[in-house]
Protein backbone atom coordinates (compact mmCIF):
# COMPACT_ATOMS: atom_id res chain seq x y z
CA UNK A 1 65.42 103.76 134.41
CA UNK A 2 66.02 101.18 137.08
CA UNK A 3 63.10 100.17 138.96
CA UNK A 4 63.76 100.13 143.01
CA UNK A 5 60.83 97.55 143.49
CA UNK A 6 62.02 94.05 141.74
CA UNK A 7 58.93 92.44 139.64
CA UNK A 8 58.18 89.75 142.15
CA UNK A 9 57.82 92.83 144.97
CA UNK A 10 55.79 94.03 142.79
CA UNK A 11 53.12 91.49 141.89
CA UNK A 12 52.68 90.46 145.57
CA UNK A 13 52.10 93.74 146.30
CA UNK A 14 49.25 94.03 143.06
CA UNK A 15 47.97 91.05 144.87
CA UNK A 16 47.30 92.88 148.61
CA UNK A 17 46.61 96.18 147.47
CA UNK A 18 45.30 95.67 143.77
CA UNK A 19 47.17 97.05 140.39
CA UNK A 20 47.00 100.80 140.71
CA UNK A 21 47.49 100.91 144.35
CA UNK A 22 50.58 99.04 143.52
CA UNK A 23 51.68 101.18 140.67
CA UNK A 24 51.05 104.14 142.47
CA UNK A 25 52.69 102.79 145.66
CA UNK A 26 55.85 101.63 143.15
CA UNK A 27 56.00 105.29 141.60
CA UNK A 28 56.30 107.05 144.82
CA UNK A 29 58.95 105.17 146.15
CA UNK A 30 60.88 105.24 143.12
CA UNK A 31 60.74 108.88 143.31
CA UNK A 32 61.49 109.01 146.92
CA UNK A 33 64.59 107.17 146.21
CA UNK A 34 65.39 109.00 143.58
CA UNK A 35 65.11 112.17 145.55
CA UNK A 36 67.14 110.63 148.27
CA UNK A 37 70.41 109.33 145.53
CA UNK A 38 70.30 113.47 144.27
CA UNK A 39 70.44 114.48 147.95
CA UNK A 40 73.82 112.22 148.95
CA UNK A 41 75.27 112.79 145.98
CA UNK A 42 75.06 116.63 146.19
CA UNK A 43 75.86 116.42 149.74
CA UNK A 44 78.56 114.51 149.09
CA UNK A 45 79.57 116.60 146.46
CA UNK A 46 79.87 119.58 148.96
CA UNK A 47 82.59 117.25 151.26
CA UNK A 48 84.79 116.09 148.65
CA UNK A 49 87.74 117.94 147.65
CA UNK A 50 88.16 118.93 143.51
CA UNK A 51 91.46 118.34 142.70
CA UNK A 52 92.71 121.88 141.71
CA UNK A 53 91.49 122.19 145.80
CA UNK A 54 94.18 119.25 146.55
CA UNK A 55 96.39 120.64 144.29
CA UNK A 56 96.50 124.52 145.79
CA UNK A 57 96.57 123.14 149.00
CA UNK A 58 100.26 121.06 147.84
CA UNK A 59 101.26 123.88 146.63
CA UNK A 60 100.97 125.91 149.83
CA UNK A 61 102.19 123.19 152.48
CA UNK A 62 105.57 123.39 150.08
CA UNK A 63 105.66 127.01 149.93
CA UNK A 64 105.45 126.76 154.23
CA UNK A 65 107.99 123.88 154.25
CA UNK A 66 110.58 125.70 152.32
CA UNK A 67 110.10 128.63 154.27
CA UNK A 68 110.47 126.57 157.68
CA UNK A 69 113.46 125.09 155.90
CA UNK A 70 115.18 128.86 155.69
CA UNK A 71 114.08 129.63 158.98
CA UNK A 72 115.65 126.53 160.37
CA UNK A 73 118.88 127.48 158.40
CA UNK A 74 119.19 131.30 159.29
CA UNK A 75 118.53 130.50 163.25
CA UNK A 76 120.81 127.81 163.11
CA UNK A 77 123.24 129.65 161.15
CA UNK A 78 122.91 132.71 163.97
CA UNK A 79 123.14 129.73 167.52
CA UNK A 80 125.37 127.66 166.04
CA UNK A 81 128.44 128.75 164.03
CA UNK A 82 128.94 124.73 163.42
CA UNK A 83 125.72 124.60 161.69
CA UNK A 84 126.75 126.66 158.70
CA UNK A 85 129.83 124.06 158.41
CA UNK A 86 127.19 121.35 158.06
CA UNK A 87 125.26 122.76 155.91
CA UNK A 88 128.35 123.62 153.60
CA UNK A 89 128.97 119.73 153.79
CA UNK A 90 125.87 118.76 152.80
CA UNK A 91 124.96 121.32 149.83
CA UNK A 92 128.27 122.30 148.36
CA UNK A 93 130.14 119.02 148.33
């Protein structure tokens, strides 16, 4: 484990507040830091998106587009009888 309060922190404070005041002082905050990491990361956790998420959502945005894409092509199939020439151009040849 990674100590949050670097050696020379350390000894200065043993020096004010005397050895165990120190360690105890050193302990707490570790823990309190500790306790603060496990916080943002399961905060964080909460916000991100899992990538079966990303991937459902994809999946859905195409399943809209190519539905807006038929709608597009039946209403401008129905208003404009040129519009089913163009899309003959563009799909069949």
């Amino acid at each position: 484990m990674a100590y949050a309060l670097p050696r020379k922190a350390f000894n200065t404070l043993a020096e004010l507040l005397g050895k165990d005041k120190a360690e105890v002082f050193a302990s707490e905050l570790e823990e309190s830091i500790e306790s603060s990491k496990t916080e943002i990361k399961v905060s964080l956790k909460n916000e991100l998106v899992t990538k079966e998420d990303l991937h459902k959502e994809i999946a859905l945005i195409r399943k809209e587009n190519k539905i807006i894409i038929a709608l597009i092509i039946i209403f401008g199939s129905i208003v404009n009888p040129n519009f089913i020439e163009l899309i003959k151009t563009i799909f069949i040849h």
